[in-house]
PDB file of N, CA and C in Angstrom:
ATOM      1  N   UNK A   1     -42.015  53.341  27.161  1.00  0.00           N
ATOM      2  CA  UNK A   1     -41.566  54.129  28.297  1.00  0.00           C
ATOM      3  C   UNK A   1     -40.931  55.421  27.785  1.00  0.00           C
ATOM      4  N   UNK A   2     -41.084  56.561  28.640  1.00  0.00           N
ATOM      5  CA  UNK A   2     -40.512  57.588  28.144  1.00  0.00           C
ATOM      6  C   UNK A   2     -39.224  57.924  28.981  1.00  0.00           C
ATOM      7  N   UNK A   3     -38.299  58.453  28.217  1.00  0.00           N
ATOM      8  CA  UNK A   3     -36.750  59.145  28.832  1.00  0.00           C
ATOM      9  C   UNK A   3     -36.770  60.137  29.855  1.00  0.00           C
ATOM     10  N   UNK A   4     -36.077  60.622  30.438  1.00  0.00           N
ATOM     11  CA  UNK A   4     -36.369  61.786  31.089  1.00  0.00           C
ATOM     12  C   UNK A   4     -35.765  62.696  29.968  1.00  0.00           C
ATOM     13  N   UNK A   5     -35.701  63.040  28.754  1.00  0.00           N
ATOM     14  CA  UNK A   5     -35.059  63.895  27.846  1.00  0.00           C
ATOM     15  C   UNK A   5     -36.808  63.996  27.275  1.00  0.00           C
ATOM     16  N   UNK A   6     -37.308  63.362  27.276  1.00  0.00           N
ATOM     17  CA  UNK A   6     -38.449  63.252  26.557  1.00  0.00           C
ATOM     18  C   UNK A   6     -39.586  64.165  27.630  1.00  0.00           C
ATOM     19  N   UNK A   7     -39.301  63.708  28.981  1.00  0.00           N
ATOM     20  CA  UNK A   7     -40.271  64.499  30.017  1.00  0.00           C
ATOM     21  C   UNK A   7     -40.232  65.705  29.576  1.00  0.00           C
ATOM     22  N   UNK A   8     -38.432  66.327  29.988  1.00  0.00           N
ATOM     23  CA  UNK A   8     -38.622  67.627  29.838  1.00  0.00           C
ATOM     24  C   UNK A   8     -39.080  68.430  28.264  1.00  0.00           C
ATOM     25  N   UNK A   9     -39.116  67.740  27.813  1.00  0.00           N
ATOM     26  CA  UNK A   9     -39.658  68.285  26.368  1.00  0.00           C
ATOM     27  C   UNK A   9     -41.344  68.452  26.099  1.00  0.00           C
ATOM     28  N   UNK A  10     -41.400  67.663  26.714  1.00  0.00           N
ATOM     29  CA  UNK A  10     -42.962  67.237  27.160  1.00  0.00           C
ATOM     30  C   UNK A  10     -43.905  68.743  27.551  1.00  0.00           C
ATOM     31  N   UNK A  11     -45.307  68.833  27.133  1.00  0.00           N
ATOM     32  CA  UNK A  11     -45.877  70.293  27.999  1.00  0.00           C
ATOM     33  C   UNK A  11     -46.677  69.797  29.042  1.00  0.00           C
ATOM     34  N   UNK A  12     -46.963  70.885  30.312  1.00  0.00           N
ATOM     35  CA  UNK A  12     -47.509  70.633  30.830  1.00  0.00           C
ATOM     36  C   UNK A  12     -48.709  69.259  30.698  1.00  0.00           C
ATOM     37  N   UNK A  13     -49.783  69.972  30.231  1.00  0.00           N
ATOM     38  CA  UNK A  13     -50.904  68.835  30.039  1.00  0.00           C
ATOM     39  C   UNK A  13     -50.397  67.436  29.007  1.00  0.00           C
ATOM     40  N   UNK A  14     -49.584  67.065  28.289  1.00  0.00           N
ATOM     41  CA  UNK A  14     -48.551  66.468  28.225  1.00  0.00           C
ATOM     42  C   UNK A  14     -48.252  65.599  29.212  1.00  0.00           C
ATOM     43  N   UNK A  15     -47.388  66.089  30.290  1.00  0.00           N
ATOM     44  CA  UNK A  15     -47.111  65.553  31.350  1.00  0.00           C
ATOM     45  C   UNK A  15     -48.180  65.062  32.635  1.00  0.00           C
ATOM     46  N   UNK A  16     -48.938  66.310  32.273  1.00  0.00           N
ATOM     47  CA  UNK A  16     -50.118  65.425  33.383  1.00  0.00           C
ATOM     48  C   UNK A  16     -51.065  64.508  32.780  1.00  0.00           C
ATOM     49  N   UNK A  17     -51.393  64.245  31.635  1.00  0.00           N
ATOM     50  CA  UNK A  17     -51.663  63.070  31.090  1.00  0.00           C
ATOM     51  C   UNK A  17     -51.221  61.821  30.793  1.00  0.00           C
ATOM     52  N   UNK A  18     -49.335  61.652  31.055  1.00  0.00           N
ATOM     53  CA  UNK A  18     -49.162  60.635  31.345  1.00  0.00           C
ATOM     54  C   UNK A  18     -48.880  60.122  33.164  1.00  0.00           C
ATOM     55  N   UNK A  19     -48.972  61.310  34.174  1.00  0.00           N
ATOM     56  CA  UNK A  19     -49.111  61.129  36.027  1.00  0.00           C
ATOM     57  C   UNK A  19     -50.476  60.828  35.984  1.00  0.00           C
ATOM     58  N   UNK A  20     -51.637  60.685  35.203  1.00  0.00           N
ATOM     59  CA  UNK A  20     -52.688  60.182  35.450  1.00  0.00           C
ATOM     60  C   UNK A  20     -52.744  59.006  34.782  1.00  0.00           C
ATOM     61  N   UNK A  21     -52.407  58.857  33.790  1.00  0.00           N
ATOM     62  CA  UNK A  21     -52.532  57.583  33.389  1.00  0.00           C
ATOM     63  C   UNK A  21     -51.590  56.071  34.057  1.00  0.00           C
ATOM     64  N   UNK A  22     -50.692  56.909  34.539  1.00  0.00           N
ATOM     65  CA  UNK A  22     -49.571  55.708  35.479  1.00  0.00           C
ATOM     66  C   UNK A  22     -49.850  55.991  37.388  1.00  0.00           C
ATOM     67  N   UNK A  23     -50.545  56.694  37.419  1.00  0.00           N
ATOM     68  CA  UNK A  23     -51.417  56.768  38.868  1.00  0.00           C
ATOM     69  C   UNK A  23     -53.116  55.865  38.458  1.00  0.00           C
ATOM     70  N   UNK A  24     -53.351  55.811  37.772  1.00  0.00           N
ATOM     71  CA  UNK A  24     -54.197  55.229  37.590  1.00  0.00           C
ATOM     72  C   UNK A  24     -54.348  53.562  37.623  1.00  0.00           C
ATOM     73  N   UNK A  25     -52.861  53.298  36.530  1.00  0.00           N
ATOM     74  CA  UNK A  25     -52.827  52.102  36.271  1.00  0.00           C
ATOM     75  C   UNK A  25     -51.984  51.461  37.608  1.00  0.00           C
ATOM     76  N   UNK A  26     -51.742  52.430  38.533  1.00  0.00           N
ATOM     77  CA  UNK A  26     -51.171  52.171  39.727  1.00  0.00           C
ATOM     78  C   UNK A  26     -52.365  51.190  40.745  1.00  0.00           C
ATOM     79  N   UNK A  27     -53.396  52.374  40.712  1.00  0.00           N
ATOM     80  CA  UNK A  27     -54.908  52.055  41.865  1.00  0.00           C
ATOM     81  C   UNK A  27     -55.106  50.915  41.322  1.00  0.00           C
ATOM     82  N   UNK A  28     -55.246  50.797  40.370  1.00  0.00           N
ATOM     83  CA  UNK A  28     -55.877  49.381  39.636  1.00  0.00           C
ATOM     84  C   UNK A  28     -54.894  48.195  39.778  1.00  0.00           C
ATOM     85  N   UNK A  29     -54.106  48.078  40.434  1.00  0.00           N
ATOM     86  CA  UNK A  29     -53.494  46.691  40.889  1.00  0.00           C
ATOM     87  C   UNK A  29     -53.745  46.507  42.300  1.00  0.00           C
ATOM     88  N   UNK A  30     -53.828  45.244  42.473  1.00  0.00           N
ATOM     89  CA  UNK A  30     -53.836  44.629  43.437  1.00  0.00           C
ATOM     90  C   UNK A  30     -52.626  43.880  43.907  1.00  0.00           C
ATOM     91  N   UNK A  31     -51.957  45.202  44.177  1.00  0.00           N
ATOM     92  CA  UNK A  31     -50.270  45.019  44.580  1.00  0.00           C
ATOM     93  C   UNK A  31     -49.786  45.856  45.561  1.00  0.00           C
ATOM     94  N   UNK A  32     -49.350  45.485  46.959  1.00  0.00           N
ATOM     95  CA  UNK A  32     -49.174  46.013  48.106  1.00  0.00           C
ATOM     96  C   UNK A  32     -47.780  47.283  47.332  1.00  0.00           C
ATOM     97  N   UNK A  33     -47.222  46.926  46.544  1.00  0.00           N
ATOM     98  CA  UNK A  33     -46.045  47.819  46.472  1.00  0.00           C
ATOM     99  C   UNK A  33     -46.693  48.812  45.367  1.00  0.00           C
ATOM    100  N   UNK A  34     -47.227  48.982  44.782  1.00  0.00           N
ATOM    101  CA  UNK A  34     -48.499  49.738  44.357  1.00  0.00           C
ATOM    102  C   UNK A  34     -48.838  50.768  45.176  1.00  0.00           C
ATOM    103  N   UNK A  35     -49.327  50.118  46.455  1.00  0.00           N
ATOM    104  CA  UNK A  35     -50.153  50.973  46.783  1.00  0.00           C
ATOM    105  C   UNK A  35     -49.598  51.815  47.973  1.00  0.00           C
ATOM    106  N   UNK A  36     -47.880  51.153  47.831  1.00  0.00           N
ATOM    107  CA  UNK A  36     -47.176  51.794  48.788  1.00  0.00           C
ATOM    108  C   UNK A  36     -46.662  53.088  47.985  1.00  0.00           C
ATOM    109  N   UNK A  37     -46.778  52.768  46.924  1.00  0.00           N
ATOM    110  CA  UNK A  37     -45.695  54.162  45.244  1.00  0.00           C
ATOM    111  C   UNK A  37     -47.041  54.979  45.465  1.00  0.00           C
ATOM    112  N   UNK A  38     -48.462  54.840  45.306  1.00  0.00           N
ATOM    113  CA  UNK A  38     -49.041  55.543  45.498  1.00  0.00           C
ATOM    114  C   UNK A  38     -49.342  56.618  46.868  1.00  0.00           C
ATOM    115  N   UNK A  39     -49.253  55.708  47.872  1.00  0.00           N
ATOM    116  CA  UNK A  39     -49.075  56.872  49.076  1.00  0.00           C
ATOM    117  C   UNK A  39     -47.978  57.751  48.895  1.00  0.00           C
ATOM    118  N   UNK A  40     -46.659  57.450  48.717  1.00  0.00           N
ATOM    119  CA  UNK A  40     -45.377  58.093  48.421  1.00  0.00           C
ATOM    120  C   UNK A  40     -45.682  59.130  47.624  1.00  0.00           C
ATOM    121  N   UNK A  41     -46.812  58.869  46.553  1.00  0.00           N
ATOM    122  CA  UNK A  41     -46.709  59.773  45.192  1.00  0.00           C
ATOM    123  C   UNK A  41     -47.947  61.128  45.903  1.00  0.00           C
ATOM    124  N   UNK A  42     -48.793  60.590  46.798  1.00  0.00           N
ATOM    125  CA  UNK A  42     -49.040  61.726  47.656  1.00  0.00           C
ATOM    126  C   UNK A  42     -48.642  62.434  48.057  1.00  0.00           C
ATOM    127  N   UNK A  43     -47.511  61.739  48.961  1.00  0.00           N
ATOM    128  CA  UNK A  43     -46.716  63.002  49.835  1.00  0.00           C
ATOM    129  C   UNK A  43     -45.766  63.772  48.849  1.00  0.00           C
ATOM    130  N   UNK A  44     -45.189  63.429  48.106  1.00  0.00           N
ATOM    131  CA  UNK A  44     -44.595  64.139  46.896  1.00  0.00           C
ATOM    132  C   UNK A  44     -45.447  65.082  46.189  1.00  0.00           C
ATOM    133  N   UNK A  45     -46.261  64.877  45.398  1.00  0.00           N
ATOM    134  CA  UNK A  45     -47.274  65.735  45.369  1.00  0.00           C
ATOM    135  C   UNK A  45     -47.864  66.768  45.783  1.00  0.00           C
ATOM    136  N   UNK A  46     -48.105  66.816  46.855  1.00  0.00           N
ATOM    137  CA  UNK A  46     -48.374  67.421  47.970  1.00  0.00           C
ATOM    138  C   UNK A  46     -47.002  68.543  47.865  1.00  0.00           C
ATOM    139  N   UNK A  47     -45.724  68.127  48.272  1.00  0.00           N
ATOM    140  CA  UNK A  47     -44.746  68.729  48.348  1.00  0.00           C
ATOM    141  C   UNK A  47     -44.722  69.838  46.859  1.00  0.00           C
ATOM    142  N   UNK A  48     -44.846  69.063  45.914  1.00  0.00           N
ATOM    143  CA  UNK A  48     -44.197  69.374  44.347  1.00  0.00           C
ATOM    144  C   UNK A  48     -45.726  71.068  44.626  1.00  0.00           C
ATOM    145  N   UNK A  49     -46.741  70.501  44.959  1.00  0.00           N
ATOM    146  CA  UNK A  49     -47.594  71.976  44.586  1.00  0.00           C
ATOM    147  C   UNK A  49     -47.149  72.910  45.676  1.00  0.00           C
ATOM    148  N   UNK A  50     -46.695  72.876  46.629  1.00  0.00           N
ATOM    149  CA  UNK A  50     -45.779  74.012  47.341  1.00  0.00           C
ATOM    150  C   UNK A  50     -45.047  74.841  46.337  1.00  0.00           C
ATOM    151  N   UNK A  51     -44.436  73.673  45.997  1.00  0.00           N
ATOM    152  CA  UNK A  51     -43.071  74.436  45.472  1.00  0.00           C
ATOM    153  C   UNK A  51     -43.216  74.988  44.390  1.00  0.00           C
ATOM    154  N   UNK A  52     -44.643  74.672  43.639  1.00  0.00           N
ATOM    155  CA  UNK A  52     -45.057  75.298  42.268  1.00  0.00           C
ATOM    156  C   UNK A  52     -45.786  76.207  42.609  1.00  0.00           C
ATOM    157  N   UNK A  53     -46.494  76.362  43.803  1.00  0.00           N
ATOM    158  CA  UNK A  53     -47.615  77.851  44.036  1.00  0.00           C
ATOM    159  C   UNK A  53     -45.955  79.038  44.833  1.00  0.00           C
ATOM    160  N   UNK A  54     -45.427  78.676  45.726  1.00  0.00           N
ATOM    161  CA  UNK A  54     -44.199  79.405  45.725  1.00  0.00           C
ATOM    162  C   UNK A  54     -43.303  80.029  44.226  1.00  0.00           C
ATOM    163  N   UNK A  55     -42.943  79.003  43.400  1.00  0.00           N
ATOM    164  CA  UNK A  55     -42.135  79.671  42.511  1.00  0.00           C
ATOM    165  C   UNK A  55     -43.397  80.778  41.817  1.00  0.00           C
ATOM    166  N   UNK A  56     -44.599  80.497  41.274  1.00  0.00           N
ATOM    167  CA  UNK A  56     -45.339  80.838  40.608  1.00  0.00           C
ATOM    168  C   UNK A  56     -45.467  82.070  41.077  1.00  0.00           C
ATOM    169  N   UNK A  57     -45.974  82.146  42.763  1.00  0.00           N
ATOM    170  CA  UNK A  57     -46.171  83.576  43.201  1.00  0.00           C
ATOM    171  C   UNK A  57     -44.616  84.897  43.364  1.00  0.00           C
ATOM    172  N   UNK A  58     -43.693  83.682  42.987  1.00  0.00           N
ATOM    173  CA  UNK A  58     -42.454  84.560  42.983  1.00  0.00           C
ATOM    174  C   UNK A  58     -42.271  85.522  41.494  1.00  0.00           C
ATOM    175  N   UNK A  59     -42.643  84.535  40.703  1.00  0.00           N
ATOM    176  CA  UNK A  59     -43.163  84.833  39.700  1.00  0.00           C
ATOM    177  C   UNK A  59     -44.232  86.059  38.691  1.00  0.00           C
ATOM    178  N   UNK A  60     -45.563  86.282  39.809  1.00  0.00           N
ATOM    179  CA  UNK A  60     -46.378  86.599  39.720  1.00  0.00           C
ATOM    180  C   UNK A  60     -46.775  87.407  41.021  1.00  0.00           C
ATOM    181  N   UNK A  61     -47.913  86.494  41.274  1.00  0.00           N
ATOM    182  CA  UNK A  61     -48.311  87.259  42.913  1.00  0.00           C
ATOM    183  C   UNK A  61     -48.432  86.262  43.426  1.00  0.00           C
ATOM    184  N   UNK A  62     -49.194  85.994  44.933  1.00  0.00           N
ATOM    185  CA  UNK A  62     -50.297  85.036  45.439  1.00  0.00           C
ATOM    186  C   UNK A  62     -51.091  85.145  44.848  1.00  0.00           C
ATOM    187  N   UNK A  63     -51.827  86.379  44.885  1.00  0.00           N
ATOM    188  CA  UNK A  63     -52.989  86.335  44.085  1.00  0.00           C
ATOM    189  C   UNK A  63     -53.470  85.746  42.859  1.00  0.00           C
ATOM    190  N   UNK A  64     -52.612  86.008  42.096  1.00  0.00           N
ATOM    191  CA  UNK A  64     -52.455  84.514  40.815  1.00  0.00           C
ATOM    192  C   UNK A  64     -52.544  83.273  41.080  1.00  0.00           C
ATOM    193  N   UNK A  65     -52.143  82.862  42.466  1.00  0.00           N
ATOM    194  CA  UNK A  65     -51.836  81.535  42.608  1.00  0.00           C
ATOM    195  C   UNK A  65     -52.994  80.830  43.787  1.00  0.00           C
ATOM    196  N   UNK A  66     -53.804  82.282  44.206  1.00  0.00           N
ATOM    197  CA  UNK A  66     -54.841  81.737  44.712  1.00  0.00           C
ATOM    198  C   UNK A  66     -56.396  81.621  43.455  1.00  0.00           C
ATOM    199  N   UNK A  67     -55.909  83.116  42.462  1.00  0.00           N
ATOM    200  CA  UNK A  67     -57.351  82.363  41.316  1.00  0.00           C
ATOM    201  C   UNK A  67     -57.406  80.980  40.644  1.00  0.00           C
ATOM    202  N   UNK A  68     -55.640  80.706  40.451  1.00  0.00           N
ATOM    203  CA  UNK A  68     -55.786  79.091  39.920  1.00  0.00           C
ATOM    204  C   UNK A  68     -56.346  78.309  41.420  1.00  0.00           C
ATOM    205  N   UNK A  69     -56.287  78.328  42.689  1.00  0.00           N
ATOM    206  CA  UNK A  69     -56.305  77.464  43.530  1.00  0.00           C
ATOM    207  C   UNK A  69     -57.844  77.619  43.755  1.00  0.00           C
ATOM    208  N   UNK A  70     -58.566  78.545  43.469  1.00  0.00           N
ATOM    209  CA  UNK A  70     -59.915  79.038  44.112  1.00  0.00           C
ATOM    210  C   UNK A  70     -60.230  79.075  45.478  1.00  0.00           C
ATOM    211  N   UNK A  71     -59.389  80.093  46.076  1.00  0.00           N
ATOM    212  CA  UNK A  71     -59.182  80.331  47.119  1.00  0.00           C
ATOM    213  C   UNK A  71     -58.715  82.019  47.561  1.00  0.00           C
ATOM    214  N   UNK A  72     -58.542  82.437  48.321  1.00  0.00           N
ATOM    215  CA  UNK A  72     -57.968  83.557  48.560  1.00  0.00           C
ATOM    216  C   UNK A  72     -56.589  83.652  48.509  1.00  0.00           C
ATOM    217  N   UNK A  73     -56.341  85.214  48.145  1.00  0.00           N
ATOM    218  CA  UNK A  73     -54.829  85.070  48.243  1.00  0.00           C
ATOM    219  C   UNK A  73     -54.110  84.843  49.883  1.00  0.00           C
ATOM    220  N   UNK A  74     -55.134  85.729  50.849  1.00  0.00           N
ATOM    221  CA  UNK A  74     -53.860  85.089  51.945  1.00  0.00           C
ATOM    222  C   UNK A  74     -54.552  83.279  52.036  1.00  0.00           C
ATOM    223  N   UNK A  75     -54.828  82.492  52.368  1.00  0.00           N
ATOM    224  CA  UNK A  75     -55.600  81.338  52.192  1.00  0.00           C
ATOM    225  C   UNK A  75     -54.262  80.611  51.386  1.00  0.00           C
ATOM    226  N   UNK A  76     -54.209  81.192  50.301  1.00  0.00           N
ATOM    227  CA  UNK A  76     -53.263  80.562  49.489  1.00  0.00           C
ATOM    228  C   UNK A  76     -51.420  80.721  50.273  1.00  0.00           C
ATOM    229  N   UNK A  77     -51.485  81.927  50.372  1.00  0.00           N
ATOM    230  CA  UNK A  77     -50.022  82.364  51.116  1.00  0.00           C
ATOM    231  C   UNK A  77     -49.763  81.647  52.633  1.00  0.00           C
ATOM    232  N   UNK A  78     -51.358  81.360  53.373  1.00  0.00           N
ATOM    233  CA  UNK A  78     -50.864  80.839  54.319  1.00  0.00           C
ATOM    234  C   UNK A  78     -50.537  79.436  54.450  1.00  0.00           C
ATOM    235  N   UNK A  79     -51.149  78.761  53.028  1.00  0.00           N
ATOM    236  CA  UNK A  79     -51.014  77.507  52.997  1.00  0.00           C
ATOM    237  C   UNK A  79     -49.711  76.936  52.257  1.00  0.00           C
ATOM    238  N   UNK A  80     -49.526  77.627  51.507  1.00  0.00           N
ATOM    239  CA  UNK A  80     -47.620  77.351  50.452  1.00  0.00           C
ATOM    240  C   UNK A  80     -46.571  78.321  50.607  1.00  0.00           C
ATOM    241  N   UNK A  81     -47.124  79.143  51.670  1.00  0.00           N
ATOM    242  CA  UNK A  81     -45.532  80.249  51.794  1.00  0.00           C
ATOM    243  C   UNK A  81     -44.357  79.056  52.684  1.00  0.00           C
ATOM    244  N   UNK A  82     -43.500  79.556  52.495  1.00  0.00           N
ATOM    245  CA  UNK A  82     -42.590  78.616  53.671  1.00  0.00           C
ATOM    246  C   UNK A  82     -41.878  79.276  54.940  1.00  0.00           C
ATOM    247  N   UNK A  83     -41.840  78.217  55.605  1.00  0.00           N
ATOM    248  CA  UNK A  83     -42.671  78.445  57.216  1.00  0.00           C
ATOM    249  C   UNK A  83     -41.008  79.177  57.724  1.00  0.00           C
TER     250      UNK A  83
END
């Protein structure tokens, strides 16, 4: 298991190689509380890329944050600006 001292040390692809590998080993049980961490880890998700195409375009532009999304920049602005 890893620390949270260890997360943040961690790089990106790093980190998303171990949210796929423990979302994975999530689907693959046949365990109601499973598959309740997995819906949860949706809506979180969901939330967490708001808040990363927001900081990013604060950062940058939209437009940056719509070439990673492959989308347009307003497309992108109308979908993660906050309301």
């Amino acid at each position: 298991m890893c620390s949270r001292d260890d997360l943040a040390r961690a790089t990106p692809d790093e980190l998303a190689e171990l949210a796929e590998a423990a979302i994975g080993a999530l689907a693959r049980r046949a365990d109601p509380a499973a598959f309740e961490h997995l819906l949860r880890l949706v809506r979180v998700t969901g939330e967490c890329v708001g808040v990363a195409a927001r900081t990013m375009a604060g950062q940058t532009s939209w437009a940056g944050v719509a070439d990673i999304a492959g989308t347009s920049r307003q497309a992108a602005w109308e979908r993660w600006r906050t309301h």
